[in-house]
Protein backbone atom coordinates (compact mmCIF):
# COMPACT_ATOMS: atom_id res chain seq x y z
CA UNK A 1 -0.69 -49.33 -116.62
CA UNK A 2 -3.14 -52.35 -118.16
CA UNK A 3 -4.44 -52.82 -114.41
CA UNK A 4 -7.83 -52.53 -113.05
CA UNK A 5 -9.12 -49.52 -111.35
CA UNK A 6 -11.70 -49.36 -108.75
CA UNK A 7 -12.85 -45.64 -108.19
CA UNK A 8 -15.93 -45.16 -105.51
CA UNK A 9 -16.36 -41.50 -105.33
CA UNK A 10 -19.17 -39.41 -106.57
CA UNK A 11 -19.43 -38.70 -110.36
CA UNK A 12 -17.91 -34.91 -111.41
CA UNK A 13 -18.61 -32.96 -114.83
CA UNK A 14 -14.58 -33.23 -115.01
CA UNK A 15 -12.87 -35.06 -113.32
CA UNK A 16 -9.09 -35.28 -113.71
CA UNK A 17 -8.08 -38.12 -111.41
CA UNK A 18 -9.87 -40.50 -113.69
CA UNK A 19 -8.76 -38.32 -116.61
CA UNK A 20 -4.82 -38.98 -115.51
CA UNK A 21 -5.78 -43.22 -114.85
CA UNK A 22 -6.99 -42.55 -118.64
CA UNK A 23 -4.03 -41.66 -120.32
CA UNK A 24 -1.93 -44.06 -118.36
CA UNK A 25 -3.44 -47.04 -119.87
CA UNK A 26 -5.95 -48.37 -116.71
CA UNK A 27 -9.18 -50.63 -116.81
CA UNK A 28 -11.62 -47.84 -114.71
CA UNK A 29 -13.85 -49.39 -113.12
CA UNK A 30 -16.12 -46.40 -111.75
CA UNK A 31 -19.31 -47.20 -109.50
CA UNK A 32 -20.17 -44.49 -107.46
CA UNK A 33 -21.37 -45.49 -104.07
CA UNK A 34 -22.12 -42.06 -103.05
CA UNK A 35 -24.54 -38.77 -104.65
CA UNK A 36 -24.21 -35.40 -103.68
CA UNK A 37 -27.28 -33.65 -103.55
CA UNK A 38 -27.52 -30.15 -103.12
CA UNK A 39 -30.10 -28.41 -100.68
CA UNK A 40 -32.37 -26.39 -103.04
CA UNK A 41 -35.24 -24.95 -100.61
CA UNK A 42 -32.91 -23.93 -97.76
CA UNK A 43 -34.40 -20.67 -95.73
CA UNK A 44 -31.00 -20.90 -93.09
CA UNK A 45 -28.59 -20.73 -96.37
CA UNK A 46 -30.49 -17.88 -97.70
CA UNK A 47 -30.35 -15.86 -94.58
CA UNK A 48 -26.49 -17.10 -94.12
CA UNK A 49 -26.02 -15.64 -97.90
CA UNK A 50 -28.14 -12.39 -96.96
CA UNK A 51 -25.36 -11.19 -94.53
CA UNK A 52 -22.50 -12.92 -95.45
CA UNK A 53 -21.25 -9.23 -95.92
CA UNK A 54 -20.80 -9.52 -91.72
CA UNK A 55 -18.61 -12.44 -91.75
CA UNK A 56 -14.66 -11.72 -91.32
CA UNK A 57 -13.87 -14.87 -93.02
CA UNK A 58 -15.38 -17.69 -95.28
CA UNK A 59 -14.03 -21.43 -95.51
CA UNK A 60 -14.88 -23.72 -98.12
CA UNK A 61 -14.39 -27.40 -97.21
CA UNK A 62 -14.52 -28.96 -100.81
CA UNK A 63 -15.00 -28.28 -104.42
CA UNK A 64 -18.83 -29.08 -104.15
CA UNK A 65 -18.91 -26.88 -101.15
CA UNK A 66 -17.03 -24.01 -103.26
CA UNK A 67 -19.46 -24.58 -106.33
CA UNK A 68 -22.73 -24.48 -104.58
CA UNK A 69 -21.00 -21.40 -102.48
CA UNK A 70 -20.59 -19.45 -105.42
CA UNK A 71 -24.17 -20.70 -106.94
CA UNK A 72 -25.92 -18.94 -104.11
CA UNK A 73 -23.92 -15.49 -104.14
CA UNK A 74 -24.38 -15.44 -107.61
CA UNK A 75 -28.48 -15.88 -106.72
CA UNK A 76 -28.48 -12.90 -104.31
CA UNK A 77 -25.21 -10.90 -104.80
CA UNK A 78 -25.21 -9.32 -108.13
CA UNK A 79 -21.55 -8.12 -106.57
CA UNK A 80 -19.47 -10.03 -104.76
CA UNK A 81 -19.71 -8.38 -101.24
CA UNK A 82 -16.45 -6.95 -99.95
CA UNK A 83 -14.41 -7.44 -97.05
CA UNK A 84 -14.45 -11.03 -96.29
CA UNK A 85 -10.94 -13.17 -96.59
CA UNK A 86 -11.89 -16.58 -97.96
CA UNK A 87 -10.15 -20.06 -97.37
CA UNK A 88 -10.17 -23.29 -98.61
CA UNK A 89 -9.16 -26.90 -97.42
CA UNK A 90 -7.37 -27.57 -100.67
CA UNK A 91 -6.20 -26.43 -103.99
CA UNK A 92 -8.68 -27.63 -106.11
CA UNK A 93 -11.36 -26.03 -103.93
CA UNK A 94 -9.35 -22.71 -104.10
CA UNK A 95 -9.58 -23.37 -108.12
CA UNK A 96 -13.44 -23.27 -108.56
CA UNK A 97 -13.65 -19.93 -106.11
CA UNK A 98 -10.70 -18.67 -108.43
CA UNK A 99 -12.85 -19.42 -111.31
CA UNK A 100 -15.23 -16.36 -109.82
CA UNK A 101 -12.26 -14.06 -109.04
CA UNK A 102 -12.30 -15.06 -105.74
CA UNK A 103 -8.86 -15.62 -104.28
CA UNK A 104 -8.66 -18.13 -101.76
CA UNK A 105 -5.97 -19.28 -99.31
CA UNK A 106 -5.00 -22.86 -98.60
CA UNK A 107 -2.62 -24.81 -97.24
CA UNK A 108 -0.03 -26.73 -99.42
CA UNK A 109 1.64 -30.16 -98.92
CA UNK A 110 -1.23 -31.93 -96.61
CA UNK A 111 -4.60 -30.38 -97.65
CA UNK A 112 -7.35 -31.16 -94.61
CA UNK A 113 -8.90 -29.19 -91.79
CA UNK A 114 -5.04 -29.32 -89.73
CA UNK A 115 -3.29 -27.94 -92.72
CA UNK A 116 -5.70 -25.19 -93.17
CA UNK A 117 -5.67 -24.50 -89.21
CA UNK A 118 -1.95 -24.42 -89.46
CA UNK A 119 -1.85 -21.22 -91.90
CA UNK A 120 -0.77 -18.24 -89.72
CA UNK A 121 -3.76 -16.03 -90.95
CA UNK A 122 -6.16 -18.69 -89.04
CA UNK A 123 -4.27 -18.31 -85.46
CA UNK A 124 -5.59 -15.23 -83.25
CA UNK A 125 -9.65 -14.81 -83.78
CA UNK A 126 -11.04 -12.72 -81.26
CA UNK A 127 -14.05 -11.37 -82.20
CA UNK A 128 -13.75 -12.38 -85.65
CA UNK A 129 -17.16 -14.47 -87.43
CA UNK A 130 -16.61 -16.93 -89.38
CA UNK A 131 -19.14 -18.69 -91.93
CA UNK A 132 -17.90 -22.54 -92.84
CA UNK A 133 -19.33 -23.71 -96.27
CA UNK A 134 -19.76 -27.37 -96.05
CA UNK A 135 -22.13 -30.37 -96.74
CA UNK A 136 -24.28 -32.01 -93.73
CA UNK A 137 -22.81 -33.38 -90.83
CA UNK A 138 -18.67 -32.67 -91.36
CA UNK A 139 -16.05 -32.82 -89.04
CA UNK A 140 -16.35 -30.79 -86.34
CA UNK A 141 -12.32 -29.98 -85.92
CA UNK A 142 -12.46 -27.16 -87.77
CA UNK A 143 -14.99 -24.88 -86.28
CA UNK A 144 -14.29 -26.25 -82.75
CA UNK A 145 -10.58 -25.11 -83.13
CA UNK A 146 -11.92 -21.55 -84.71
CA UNK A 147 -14.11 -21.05 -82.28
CA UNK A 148 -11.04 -21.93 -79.13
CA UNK A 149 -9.17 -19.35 -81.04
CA UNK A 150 -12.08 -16.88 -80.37
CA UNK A 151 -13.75 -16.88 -83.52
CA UNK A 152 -17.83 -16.73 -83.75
CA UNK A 153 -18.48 -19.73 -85.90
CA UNK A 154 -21.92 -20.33 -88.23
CA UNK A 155 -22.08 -23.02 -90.70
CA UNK A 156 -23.58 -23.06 -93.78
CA UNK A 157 -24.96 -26.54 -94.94
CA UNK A 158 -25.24 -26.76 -98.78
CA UNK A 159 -25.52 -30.17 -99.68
CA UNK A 160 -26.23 -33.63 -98.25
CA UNK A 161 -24.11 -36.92 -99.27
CA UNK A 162 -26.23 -40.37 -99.56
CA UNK A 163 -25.11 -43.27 -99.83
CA UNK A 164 -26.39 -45.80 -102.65
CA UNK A 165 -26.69 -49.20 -100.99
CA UNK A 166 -26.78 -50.97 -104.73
CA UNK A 167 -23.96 -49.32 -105.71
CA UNK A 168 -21.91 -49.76 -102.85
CA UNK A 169 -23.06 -53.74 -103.09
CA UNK A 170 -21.77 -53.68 -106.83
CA UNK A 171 -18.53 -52.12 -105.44
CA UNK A 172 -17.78 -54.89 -102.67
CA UNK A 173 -18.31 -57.54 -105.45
CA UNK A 174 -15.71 -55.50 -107.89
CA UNK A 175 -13.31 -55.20 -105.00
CA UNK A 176 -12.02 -58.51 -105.27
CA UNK A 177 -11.53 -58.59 -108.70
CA UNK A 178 -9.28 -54.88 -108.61
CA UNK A 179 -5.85 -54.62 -108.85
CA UNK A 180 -6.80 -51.16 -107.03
CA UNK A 181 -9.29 -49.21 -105.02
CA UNK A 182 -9.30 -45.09 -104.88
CA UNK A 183 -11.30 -44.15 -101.98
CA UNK A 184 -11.11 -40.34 -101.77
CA UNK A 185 -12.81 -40.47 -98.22
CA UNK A 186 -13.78 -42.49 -94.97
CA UNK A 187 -17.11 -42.26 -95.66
CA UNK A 188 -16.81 -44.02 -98.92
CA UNK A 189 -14.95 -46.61 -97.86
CA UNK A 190 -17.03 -47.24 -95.13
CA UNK A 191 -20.21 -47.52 -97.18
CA UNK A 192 -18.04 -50.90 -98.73
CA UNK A 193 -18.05 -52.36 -95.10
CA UNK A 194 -15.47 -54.38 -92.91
CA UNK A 195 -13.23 -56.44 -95.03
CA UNK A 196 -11.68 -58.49 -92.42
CA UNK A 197 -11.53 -61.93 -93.40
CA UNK A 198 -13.28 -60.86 -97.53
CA UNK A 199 -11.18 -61.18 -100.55
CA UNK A 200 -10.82 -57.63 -100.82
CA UNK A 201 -9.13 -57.46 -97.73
CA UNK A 202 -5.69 -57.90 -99.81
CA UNK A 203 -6.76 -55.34 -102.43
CA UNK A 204 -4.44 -52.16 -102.55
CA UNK A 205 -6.34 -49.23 -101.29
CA UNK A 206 -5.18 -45.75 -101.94
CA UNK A 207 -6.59 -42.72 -99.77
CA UNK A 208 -5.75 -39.35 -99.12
CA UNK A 209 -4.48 -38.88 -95.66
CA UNK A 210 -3.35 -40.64 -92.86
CA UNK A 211 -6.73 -39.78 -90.99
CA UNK A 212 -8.91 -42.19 -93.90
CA UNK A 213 -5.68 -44.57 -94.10
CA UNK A 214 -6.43 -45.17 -90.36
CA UNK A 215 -10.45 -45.86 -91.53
CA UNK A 216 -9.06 -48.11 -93.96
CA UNK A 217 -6.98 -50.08 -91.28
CA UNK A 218 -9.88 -50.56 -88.70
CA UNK A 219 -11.79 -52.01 -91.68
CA UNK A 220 -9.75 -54.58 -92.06
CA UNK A 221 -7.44 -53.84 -95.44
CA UNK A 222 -3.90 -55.15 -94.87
CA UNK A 223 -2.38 -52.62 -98.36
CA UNK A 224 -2.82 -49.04 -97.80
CA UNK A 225 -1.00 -46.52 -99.72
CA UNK A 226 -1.50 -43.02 -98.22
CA UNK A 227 -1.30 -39.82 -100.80
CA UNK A 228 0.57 -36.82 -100.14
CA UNK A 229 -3.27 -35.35 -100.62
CA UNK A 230 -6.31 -35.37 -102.58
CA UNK A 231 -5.15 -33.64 -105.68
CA UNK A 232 -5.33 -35.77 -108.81
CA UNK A 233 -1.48 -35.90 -109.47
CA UNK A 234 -0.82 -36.96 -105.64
CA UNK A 235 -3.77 -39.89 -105.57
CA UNK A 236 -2.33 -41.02 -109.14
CA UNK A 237 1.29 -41.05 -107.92
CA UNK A 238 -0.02 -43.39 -104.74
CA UNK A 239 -1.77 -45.55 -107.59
CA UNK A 240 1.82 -45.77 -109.73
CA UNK A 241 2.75 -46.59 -106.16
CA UNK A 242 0.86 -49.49 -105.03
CA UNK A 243 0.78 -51.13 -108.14
């Protein structure tokens, strides 16, 4: 694989995607159109993380989410309080809470907010709280649908994503010149802007659900290969695909 690959998501310590493009052989192109910056002075996440010893369940939405969960239990739970089942959207989220001997269910297959709704231990709440770990502003699916299903719902806002406008400027000029863009989310893909009618219009564009292949569409990009999910092997499988 001696093409060139566009990847727009945030920067990780490790991250394996770009680890997998790597061994295959690929020109990475990475320009990060997007931060994530954690919220360091919030008084609503430390009184969330005082009782989180009330809550029935805990969701983490992402791996961020999941690190910056366990960051502030470690802060003011020299134990991990007991009692609480936790979740998580997808595997590699389940993977950093594992990392603290927390074991946390997700969904296999599809990993978003309807594959994690879909697990059986999710279906009858009443009465039950429920804390959702999560960045600012998120989809709204997931504690709507908890909260139909009887659930008491808080969330707990850890971290903000901002867009770079330079960045995202040096990515639309790259586009056209990649045999490939990764977009792990809407959001990124809508910091590039509408392509309808631009020369990266043409460009393949891998994503990781239907939901952000749909984004991708109303953008205006006519080749969009859809992963099985977000997981490194899936997104690099959809790469092998669309090139």
């Amino acid at each position: 694989m001696s093409q060139r690959i566009l990847v727009i998501r945030p920067s990780r310590q490790v991250d394996q995607f770009i680890a997998l493009l790597e061994q295959a052989g690929a020109q990475i192109c990475h320009t990060p159109v997007m931060t994530i910056e954690p919220l360091v002075d919030g008084q609503e996440i430390k009184n969330l993380i005082l009782e989180v010893d009330n809550f029935d369940k805990a969701i983490c939405v992402s791996g961020n989410a999941a690190q910056l969960t366990l960051e502030w239990l470690d802060r003011y739970w020299p134990m991990m309080p007991v009692g609480i089942e936790f979740f998580a959207v997808g595997q590699q989220t389940a993977e950093i809470l594992a990392s603290a001997d927390i074991t946390a269910l997700s969904p296999m297959g599809r990993q978003n907010s309807e594959a994690l709704l879909a697990l059986p231990e999710l279906q009858v709440l009443s009465d039950q709280r429920v804390i959702i770990f999560r960045g600012c502003g998120g989809r709204e699916i997931l504690g709507d649908t908890l909260m139909e299903r009887g659930a008491r719902v808080d969330y707990c806002e850890l971290y903000r994503r901002v867009i770079n406008p330079e960045q995202a400027m040096l990515a639309r000029q790259q586009l056209a010149q990649s045999d490939c863009l990764v977009a792990h989310s809407g959001e990124l893909l809508q910091a590039l802007g509408e392509q309808v009618g631009e020369p990266g219009a043409g460009t393949p564009v891998v994503v990781p659900s239907e939901r952000v292949a749909e984004i991708a569409r109303e953008l205006g990009y006519q080749n969009i290969i859809s992963a099985e999910n977000a997981l490194p092997e899936s997104m690099f499988a959809a790469v092998e695909k669309a090139l």
